[in-house]
PDB file of N, CA and C in Angstrom:
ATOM      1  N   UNK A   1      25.595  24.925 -13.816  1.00  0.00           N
ATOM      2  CA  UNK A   1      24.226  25.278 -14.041  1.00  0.00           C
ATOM      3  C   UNK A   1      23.972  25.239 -15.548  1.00  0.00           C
ATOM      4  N   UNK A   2      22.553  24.461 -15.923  1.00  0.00           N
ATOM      5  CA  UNK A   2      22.338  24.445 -17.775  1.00  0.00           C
ATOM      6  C   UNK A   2      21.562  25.364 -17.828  1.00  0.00           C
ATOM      7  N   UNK A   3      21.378  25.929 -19.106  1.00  0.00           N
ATOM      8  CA  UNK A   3      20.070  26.812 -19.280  1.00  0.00           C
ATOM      9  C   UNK A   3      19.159  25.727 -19.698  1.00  0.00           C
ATOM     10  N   UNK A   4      18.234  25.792 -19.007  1.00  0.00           N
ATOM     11  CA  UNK A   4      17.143  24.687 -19.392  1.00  0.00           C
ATOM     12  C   UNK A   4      15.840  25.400 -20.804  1.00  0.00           C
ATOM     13  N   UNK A   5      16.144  26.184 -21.549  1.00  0.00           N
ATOM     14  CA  UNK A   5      15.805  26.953 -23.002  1.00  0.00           C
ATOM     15  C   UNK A   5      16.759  26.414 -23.993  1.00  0.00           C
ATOM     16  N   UNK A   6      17.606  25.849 -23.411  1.00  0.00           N
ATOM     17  CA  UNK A   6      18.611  24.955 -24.597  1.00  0.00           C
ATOM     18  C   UNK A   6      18.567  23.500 -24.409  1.00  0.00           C
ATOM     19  N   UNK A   7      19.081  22.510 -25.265  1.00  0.00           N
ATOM     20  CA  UNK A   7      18.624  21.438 -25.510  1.00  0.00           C
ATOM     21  C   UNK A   7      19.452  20.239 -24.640  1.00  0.00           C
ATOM     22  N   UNK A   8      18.988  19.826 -23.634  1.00  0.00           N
ATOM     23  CA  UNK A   8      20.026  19.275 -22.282  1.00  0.00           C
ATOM     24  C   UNK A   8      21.184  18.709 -23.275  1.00  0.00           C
ATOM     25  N   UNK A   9      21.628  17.880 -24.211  1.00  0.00           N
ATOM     26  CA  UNK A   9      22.910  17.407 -24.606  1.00  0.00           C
ATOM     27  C   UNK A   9      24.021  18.314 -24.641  1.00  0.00           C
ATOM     28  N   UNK A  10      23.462  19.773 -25.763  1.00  0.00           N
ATOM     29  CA  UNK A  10      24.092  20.957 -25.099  1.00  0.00           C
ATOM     30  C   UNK A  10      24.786  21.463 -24.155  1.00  0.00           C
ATOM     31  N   UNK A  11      23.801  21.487 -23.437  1.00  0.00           N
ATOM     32  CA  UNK A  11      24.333  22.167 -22.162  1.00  0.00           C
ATOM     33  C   UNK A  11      25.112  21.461 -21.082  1.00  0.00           C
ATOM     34  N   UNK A  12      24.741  20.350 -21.072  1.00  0.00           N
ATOM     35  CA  UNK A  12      25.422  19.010 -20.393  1.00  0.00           C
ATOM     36  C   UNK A  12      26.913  18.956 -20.759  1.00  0.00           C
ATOM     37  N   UNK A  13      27.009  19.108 -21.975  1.00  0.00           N
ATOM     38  CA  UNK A  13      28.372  18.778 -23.045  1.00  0.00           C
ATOM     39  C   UNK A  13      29.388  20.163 -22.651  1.00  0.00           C
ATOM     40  N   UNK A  14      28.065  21.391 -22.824  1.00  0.00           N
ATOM     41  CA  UNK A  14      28.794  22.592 -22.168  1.00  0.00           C
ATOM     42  C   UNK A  14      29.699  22.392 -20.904  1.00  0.00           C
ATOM     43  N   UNK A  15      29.166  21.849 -19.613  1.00  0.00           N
ATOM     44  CA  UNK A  15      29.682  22.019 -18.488  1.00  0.00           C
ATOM     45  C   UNK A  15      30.403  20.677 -18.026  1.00  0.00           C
ATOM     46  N   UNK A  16      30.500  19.914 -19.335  1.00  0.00           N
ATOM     47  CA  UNK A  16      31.653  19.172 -18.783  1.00  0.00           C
ATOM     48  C   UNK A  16      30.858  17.575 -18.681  1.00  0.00           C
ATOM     49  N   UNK A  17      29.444  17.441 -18.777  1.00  0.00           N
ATOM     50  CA  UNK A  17      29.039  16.564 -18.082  1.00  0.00           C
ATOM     51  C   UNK A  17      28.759  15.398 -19.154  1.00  0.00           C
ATOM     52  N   UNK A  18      28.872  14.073 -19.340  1.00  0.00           N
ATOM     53  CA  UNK A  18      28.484  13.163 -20.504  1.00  0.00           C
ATOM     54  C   UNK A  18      27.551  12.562 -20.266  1.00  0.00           C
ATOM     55  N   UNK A  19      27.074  12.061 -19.252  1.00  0.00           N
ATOM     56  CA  UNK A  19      25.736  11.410 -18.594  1.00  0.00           C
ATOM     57  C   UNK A  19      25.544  11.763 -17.159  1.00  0.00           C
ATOM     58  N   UNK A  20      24.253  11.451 -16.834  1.00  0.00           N
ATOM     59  CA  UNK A  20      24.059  11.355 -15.425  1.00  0.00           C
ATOM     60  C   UNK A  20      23.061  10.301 -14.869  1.00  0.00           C
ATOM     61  N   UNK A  21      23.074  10.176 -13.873  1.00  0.00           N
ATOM     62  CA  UNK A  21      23.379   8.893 -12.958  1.00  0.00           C
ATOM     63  C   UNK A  21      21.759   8.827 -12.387  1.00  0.00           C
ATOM     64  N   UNK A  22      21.383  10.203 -12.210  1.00  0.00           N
ATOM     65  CA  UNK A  22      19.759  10.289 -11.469  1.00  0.00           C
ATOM     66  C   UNK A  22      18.934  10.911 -12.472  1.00  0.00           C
ATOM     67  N   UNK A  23      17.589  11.160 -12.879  1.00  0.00           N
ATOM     68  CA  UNK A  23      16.594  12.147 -13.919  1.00  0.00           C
ATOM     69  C   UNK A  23      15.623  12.047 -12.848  1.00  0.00           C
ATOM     70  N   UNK A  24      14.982  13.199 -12.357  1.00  0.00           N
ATOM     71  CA  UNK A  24      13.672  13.767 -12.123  1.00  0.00           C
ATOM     72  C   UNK A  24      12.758  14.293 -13.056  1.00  0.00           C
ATOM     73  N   UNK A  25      11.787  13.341 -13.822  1.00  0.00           N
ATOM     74  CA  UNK A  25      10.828  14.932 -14.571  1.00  0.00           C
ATOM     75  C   UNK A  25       9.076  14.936 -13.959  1.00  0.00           C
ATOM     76  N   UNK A  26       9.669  15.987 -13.756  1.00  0.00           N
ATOM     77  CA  UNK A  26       8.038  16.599 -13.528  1.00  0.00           C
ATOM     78  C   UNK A  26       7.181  16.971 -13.973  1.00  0.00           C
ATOM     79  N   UNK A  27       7.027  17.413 -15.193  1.00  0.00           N
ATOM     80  CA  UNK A  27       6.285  17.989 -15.951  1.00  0.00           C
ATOM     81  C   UNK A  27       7.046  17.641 -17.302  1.00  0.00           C
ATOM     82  N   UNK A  28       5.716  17.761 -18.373  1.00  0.00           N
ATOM     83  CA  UNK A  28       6.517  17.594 -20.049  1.00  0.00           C
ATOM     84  C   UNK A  28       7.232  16.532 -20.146  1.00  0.00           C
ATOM     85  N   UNK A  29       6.693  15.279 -19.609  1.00  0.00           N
ATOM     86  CA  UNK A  29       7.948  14.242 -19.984  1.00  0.00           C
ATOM     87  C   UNK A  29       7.888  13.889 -21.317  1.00  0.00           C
ATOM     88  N   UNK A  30       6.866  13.712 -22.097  1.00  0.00           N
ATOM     89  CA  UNK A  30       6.540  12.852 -23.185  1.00  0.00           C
ATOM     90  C   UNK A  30       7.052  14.663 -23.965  1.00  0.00           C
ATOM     91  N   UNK A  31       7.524  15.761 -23.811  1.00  0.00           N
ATOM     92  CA  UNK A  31       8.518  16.564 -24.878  1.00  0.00           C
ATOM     93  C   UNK A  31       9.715  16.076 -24.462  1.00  0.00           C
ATOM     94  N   UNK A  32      10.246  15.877 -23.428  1.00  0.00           N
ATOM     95  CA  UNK A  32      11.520  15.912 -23.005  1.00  0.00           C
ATOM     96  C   UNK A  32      12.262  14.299 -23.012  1.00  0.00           C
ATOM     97  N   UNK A  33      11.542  13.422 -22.904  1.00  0.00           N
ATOM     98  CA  UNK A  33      11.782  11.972 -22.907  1.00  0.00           C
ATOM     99  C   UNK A  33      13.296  11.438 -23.317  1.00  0.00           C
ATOM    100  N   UNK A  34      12.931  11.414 -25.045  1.00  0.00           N
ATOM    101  CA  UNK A  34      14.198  11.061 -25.608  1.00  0.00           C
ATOM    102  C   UNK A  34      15.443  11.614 -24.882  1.00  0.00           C
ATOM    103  N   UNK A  35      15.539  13.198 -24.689  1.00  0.00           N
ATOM    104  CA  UNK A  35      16.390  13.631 -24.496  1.00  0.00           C
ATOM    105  C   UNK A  35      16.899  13.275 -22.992  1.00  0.00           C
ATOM    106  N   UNK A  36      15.871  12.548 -22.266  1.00  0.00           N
ATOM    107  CA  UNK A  36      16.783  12.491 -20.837  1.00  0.00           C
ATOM    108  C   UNK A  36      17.281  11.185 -21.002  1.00  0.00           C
ATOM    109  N   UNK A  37      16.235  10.494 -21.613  1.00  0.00           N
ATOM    110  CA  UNK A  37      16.793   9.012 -21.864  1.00  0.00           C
ATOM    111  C   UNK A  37      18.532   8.893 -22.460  1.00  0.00           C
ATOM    112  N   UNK A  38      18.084   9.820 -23.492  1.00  0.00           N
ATOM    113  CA  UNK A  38      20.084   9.918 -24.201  1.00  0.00           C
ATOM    114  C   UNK A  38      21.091  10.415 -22.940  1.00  0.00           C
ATOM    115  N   UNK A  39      20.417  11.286 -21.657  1.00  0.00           N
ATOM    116  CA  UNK A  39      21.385  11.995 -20.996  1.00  0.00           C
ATOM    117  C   UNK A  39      21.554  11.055 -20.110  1.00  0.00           C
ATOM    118  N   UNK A  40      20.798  10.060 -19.898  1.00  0.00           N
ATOM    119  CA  UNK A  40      21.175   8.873 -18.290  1.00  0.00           C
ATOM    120  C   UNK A  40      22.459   7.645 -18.979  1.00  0.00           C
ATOM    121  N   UNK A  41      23.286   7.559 -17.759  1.00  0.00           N
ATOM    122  CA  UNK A  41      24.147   6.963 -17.546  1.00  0.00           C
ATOM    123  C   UNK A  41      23.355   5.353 -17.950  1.00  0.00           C
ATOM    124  N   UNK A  42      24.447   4.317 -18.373  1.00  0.00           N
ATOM    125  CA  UNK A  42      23.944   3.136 -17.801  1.00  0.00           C
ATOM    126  C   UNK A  42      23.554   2.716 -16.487  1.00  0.00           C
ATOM    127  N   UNK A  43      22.205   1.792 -16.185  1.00  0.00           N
ATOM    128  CA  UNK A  43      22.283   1.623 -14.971  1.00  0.00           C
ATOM    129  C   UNK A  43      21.451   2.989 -14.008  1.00  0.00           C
ATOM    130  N   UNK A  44      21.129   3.679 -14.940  1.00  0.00           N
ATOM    131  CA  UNK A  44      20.803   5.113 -14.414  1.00  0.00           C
ATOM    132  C   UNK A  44      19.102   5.156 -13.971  1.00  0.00           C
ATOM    133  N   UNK A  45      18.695   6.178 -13.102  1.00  0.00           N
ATOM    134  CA  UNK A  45      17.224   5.772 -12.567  1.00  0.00           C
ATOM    135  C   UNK A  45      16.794   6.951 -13.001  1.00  0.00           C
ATOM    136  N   UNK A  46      15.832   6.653 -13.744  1.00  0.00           N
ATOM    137  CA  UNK A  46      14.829   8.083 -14.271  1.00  0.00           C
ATOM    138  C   UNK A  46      13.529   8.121 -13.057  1.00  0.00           C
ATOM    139  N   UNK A  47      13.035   8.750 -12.638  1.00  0.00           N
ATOM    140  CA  UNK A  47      11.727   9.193 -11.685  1.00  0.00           C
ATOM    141  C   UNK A  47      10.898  10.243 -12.386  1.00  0.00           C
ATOM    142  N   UNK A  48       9.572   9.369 -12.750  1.00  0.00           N
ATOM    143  CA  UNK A  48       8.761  10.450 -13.276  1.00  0.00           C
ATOM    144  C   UNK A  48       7.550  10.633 -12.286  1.00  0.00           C
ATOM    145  N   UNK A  49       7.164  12.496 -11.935  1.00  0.00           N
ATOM    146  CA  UNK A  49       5.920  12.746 -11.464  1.00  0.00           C
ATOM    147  C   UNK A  49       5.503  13.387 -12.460  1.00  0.00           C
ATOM    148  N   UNK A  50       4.552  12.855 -13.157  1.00  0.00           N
ATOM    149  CA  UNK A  50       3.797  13.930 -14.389  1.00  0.00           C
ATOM    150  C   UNK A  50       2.293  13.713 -14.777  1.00  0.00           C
ATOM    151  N   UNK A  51       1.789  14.555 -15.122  1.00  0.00           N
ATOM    152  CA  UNK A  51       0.103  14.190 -15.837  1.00  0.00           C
ATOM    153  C   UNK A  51       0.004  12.678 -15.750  1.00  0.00           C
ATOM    154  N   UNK A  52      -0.969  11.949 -15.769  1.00  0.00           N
ATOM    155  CA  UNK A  52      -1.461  10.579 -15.883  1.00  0.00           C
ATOM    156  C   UNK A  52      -2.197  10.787 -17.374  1.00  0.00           C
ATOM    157  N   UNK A  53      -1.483   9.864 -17.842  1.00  0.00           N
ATOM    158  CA  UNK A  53      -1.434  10.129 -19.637  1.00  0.00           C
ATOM    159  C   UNK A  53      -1.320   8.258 -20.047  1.00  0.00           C
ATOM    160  N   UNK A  54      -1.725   7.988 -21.203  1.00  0.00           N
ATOM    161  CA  UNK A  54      -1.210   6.541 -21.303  1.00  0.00           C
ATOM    162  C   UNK A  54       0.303   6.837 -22.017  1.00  0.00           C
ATOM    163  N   UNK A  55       0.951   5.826 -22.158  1.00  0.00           N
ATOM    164  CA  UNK A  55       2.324   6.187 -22.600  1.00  0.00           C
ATOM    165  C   UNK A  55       2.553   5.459 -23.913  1.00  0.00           C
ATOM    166  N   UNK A  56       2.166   6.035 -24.966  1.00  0.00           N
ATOM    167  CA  UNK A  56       1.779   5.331 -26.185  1.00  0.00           C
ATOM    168  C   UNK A  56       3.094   5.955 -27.125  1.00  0.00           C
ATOM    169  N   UNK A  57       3.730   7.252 -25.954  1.00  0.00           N
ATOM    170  CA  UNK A  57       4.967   7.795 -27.004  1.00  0.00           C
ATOM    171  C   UNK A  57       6.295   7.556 -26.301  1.00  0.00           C
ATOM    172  N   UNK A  58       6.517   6.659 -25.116  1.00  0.00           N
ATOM    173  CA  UNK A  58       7.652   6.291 -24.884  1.00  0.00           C
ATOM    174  C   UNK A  58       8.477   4.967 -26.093  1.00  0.00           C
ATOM    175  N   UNK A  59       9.469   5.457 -25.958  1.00  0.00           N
ATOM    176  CA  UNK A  59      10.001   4.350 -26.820  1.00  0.00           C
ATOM    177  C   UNK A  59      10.817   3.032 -26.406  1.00  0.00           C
TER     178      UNK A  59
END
């Protein structure tokens, strides 16, 4: 389990984990972005349900 108040590489790194393979975000993607992007595996599937926003801050 991560504390999700700390910064996922953190906590990921805490419990052992170096990437992962699936990302769900639901909310706050465009705060959280970079950071899931760094946490997915190669080959890895991100799924976003969030606000309908244009995406002018993905990178």
């Amino acid at each position: 389990m991560i504390d999700h108040s700390k910064p996922l590489a953190d906590e990921l790194a805490r419990i052992g984990i170096t990437s992962v393979t699936h990302v769900a975000s639901l909310t706050n993607t465009e705060q959280h972005f970079n950071a899931l992007i760094d946490a997915l595996a190669p080959q890895g599937k991100l799924a976003l349900i969030d606000d309908r926003r244009p995406w002018t801050w993905c990178r």
